[in-house]
N, C-alpha and C. Protein backbone atom coordinates (compact mmCIF):
# COMPACT_ATOMS: atom_id res chain seq x y z
N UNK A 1 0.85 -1.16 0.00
CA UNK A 1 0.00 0.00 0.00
C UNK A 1 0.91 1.23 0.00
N UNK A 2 0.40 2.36 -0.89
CA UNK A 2 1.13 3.93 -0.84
C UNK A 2 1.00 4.27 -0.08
N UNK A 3 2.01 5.22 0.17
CA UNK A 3 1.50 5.69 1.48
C UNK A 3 0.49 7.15 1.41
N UNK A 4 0.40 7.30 -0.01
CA UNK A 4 -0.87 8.05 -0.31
C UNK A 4 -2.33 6.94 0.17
N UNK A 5 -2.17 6.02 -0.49
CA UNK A 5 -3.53 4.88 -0.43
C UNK A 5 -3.61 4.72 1.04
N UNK A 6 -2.57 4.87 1.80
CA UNK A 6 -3.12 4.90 3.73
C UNK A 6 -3.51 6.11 4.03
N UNK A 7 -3.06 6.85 3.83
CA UNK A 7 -3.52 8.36 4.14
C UNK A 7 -4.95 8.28 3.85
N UNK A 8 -5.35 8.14 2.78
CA UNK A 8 -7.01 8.32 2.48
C UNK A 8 -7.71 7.37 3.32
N UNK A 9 -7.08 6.04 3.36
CA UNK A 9 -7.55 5.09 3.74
C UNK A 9 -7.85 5.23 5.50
N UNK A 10 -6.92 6.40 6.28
CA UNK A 10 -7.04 6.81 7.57
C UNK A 10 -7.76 7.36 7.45
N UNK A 11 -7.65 8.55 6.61
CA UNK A 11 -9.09 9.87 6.60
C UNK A 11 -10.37 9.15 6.71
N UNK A 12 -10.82 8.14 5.45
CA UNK A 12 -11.73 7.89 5.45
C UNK A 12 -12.36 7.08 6.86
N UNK A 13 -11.77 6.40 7.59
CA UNK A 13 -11.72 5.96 8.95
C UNK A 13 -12.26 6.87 9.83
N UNK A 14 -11.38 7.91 10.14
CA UNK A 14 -11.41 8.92 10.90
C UNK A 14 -12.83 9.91 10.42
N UNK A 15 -13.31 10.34 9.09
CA UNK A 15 -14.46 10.73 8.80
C UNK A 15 -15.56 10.01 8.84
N UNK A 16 -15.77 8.47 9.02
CA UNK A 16 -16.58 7.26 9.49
C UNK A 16 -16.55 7.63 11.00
N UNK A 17 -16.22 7.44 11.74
CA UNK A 17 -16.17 8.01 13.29
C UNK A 17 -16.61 9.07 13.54
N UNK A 18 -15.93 10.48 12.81
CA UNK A 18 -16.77 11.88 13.74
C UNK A 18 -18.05 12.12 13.18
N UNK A 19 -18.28 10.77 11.71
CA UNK A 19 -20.12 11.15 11.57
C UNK A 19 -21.08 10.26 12.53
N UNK A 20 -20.46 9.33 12.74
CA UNK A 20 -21.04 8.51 14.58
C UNK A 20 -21.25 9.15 15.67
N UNK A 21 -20.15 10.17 15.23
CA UNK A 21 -20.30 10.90 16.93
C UNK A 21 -21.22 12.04 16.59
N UNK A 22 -21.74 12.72 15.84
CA UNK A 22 -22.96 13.54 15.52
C UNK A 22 -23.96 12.88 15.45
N UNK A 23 -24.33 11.73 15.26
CA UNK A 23 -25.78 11.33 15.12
C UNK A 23 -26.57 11.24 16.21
N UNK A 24 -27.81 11.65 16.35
CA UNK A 24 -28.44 11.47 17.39
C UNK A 24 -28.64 10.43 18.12
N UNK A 25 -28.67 10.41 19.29
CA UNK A 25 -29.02 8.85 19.67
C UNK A 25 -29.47 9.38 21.03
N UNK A 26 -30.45 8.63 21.76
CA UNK A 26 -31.06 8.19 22.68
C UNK A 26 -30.06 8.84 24.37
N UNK A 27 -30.01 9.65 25.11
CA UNK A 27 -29.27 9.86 26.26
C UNK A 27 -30.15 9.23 27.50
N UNK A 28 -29.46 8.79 28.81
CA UNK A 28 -30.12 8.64 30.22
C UNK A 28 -30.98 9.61 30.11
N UNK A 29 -32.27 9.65 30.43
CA UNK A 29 -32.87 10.44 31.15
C UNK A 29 -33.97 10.04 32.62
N UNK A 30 -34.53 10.79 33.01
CA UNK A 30 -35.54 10.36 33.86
C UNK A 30 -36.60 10.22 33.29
N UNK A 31 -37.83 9.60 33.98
CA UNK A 31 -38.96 9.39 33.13
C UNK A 31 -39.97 10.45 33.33
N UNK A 32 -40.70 10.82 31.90
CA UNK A 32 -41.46 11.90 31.90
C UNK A 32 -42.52 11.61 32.65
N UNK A 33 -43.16 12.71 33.30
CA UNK A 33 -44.05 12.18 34.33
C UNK A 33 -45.39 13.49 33.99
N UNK A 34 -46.86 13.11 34.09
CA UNK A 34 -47.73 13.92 33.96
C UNK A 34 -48.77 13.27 35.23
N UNK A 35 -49.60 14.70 35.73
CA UNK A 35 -50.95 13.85 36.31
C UNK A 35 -51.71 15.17 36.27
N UNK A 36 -52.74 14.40 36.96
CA UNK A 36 -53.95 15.36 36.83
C UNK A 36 -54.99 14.99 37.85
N UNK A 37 -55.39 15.86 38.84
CA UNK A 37 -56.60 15.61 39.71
C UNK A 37 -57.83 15.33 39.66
N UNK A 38 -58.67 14.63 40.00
CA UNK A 38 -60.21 14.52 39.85
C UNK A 38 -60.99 15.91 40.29
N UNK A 39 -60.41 16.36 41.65
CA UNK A 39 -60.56 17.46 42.05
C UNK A 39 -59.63 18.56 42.83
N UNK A 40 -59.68 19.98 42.94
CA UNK A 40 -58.96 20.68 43.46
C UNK A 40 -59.59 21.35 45.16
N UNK A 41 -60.51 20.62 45.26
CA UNK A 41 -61.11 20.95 46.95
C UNK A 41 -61.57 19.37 47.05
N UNK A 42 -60.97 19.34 48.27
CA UNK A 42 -61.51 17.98 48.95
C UNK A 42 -62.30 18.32 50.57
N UNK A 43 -62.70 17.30 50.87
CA UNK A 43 -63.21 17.38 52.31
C UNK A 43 -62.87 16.55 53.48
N UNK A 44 -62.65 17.07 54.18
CA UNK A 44 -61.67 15.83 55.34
C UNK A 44 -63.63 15.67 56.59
N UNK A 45 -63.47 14.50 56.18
CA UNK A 45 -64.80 14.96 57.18
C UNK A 45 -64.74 13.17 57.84
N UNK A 46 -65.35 12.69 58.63
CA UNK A 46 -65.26 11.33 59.64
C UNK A 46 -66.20 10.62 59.40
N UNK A 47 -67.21 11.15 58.56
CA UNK A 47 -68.29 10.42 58.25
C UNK A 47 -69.71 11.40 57.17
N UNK A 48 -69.81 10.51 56.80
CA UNK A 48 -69.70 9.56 56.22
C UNK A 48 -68.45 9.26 55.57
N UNK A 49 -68.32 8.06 54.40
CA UNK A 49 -67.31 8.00 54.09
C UNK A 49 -65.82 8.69 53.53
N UNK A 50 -65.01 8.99 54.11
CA UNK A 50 -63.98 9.69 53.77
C UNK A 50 -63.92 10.03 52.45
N UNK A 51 -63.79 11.20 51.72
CA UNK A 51 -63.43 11.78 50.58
C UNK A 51 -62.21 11.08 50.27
N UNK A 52 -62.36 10.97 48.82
CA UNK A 52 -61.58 10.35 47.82
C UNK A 52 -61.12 11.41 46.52
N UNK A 53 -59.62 11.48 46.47
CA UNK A 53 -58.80 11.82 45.47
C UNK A 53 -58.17 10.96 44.41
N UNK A 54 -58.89 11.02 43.35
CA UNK A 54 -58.35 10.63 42.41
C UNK A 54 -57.08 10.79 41.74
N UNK A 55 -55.98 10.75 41.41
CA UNK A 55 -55.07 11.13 40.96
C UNK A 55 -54.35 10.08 39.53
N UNK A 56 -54.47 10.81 38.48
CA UNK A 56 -54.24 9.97 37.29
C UNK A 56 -52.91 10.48 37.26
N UNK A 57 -51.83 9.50 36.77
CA UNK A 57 -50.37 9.53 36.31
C UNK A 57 -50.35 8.89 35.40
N UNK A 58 -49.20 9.36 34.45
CA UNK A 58 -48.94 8.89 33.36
C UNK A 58 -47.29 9.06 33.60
N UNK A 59 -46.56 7.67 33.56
CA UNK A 59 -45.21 7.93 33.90
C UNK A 59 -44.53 7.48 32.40
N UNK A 60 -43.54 7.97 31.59
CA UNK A 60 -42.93 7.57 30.76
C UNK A 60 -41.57 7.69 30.67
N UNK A 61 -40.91 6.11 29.80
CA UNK A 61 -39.57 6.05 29.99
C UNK A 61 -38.97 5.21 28.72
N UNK A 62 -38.44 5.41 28.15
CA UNK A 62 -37.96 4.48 27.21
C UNK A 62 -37.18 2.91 27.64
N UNK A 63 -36.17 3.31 28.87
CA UNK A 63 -35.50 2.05 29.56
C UNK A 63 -36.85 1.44 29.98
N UNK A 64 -38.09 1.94 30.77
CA UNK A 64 -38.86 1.28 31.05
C UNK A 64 -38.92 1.23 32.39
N UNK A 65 -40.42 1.72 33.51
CA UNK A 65 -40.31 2.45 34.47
C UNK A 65 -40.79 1.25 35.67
N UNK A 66 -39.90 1.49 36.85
CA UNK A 66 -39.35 0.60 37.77
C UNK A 66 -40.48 1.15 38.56
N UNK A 67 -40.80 2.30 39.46
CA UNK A 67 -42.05 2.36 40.27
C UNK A 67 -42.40 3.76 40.05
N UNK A 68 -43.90 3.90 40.44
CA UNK A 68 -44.34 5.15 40.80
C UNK A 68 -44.82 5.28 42.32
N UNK A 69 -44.69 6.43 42.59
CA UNK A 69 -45.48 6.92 43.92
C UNK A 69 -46.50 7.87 44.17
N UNK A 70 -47.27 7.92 44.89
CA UNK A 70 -48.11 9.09 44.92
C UNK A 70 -48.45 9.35 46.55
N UNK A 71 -48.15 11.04 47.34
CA UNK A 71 -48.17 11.11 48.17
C UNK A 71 -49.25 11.98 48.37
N UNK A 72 -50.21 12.22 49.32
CA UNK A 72 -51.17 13.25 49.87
C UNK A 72 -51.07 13.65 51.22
N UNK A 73 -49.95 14.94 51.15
CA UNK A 73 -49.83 15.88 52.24
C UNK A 73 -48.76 14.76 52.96
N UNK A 74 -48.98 14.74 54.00
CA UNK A 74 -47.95 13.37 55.09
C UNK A 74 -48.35 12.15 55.18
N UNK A 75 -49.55 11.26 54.45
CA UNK A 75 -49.98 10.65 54.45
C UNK A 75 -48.73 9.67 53.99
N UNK A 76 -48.93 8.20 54.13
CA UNK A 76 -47.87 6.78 53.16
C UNK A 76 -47.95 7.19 52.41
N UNK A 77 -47.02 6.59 51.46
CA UNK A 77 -46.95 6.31 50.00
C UNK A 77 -47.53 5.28 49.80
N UNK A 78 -48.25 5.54 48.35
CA UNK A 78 -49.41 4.61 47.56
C UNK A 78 -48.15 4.56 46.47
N UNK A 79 -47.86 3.32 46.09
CA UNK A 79 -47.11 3.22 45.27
C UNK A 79 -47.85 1.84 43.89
N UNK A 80 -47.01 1.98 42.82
CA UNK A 80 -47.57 1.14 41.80
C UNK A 80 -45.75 0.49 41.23
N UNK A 81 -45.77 -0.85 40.83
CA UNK A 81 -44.62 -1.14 40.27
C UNK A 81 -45.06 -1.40 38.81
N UNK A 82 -44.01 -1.00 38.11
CA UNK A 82 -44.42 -0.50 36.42
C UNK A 82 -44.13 -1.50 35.77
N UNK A 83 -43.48 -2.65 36.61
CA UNK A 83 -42.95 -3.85 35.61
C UNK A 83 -42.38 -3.85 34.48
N UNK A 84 -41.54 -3.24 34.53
CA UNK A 84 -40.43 -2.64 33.46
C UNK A 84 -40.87 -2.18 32.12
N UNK A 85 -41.85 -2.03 32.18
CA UNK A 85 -42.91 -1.53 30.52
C UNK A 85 -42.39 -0.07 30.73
N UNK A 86 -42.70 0.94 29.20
CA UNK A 86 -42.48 2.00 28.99
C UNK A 86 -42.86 3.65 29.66
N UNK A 87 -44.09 2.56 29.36
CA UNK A 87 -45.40 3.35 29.65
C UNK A 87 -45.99 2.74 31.01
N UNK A 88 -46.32 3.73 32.11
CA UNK A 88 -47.62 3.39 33.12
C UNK A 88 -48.52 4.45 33.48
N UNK A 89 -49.89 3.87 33.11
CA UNK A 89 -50.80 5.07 32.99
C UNK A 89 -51.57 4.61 34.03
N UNK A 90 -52.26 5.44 34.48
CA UNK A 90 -53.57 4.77 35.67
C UNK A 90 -53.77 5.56 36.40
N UNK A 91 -55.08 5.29 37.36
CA UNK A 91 -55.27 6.14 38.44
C UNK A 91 -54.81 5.90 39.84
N UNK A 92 -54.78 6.67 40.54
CA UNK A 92 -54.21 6.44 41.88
C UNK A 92 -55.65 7.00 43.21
N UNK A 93 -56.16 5.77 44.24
CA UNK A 93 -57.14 6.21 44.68
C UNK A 93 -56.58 6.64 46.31
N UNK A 94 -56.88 8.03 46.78
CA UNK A 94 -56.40 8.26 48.08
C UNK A 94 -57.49 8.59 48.62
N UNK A 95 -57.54 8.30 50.07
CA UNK A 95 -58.32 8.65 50.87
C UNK A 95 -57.78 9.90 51.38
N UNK A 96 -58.59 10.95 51.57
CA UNK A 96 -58.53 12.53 52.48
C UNK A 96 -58.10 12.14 53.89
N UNK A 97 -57.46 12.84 54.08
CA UNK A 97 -57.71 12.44 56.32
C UNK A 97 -58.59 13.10 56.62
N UNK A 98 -59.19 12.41 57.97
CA UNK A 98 -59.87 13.26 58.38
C UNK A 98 -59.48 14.45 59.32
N UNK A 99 -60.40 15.17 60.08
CA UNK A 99 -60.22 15.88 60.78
C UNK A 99 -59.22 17.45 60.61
N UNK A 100 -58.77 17.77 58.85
CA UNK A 100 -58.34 18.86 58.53
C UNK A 100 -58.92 19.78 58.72
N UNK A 101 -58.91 21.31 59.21
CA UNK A 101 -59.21 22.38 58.91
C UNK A 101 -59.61 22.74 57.64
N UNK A 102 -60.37 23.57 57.85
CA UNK A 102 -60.77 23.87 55.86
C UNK A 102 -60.26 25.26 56.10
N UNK A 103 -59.60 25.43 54.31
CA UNK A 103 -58.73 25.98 53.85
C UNK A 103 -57.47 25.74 54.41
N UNK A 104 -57.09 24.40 54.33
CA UNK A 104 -55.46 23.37 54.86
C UNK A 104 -55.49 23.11 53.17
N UNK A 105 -53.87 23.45 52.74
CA UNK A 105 -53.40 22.80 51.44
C UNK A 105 -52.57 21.66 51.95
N UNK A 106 -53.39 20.69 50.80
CA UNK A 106 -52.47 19.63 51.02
C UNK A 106 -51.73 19.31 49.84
N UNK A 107 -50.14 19.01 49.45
CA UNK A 107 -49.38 18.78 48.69
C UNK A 107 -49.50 17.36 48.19
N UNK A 108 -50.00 17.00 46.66
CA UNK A 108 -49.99 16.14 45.93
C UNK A 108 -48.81 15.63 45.55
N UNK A 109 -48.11 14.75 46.27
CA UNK A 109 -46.55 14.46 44.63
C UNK A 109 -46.45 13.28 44.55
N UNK A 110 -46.25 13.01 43.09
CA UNK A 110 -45.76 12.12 42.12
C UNK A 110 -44.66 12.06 42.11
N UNK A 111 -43.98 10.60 41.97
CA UNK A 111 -42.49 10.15 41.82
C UNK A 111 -42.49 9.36 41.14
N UNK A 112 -41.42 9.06 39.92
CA UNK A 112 -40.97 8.29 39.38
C UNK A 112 -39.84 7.44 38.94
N UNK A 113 -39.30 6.47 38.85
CA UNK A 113 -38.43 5.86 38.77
C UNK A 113 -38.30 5.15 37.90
N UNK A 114 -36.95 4.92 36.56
CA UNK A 114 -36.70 3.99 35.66
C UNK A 114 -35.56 2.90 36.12
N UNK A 115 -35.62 2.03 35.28
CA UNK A 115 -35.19 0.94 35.49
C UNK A 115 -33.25 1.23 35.99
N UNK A 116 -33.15 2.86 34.89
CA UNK A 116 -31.56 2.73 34.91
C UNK A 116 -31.35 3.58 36.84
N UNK A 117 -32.86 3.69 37.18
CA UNK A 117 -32.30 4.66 38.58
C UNK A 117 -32.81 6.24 38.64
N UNK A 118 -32.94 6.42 37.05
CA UNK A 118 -33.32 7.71 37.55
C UNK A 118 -34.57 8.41 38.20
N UNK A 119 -34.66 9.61 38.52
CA UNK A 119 -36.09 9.76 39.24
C UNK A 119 -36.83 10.92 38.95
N UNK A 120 -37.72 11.13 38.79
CA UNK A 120 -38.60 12.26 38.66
C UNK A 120 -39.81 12.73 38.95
N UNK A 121 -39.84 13.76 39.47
CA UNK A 121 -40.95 14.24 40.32
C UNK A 121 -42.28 15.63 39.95
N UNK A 122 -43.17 15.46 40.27
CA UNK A 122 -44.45 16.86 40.16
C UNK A 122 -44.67 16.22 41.25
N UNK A 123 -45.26 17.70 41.54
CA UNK A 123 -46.03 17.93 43.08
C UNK A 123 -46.81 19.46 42.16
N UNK A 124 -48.45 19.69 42.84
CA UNK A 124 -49.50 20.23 42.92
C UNK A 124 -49.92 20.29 44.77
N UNK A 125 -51.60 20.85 44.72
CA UNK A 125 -51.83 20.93 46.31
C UNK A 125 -53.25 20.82 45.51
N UNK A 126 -54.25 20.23 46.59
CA UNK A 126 -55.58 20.59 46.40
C UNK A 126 -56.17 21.20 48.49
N UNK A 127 -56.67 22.00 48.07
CA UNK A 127 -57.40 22.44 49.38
C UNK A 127 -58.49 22.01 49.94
N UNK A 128 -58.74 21.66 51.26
CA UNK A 128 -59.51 21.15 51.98
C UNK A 128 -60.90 21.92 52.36
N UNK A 129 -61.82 22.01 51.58
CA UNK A 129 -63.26 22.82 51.60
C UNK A 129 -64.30 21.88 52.33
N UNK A 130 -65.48 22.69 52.48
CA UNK A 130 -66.58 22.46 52.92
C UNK A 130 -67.08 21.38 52.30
């Protein structure tokens, strides 16, 4: 081989590589996370039956999402495992506490987690009415 015919024969190598390294491709991220409330006033009351918050999530991830959570105010975590699928959509059912003050905000948050670890979070509030 010339040592012209290696020269090109490097270039062309070396211009195969830095068009690899421009192409787009896929990075870590966390998983996109959306929700949405049934309602924005709840009622904390002892009876009859405790008020119920609906809370729909939609968690998305390409690696494919390891768990969700959903918290109301200091209450446990209500959690869902995503079984490594992309997508987890659904609702989340919480009970109100009782015995709040009205006009008490209580902080809604969502957590999410993918398979590679990462995590991501929304938080909202709905207020405690009549």
């Amino acid at each position: 081989m010339t040592r012209a015919a290696g020269a090109a024969a490097l270039a062309a190598v070396g211009l195969g590589l830095a068009a690899g390294c421009l192409s787009d491709r896929p990075r870590p991220a966390p998983p996109t996370l959306a929700l949405s409330l049934s309602k924005t006033t709840v009622t904390s009351r002892p009876s009859p039956p405790p008020d119920t918050l609906i809370v729909h999530v939609r968690a998305e991830d390409s690696d494919g999402i390891d768990s969700v959570w959903v918290q109301l105010g200091q209450e446990p975590l209500l959690g869902a495992d995503g079984l490594f699928e992309t997508v987890l959509d659904g609702p989340f059912r919480i009970l109100v506490p009782t015995g709040l003050a009205m006009g008490t905000v209580l902080t809604v948050k969502v957590e999410a987690r993918d398979v590679a670890g990462f995590r991501s979070e929304r938080d909202t509030s709905v207020t405690v009415g009549p």
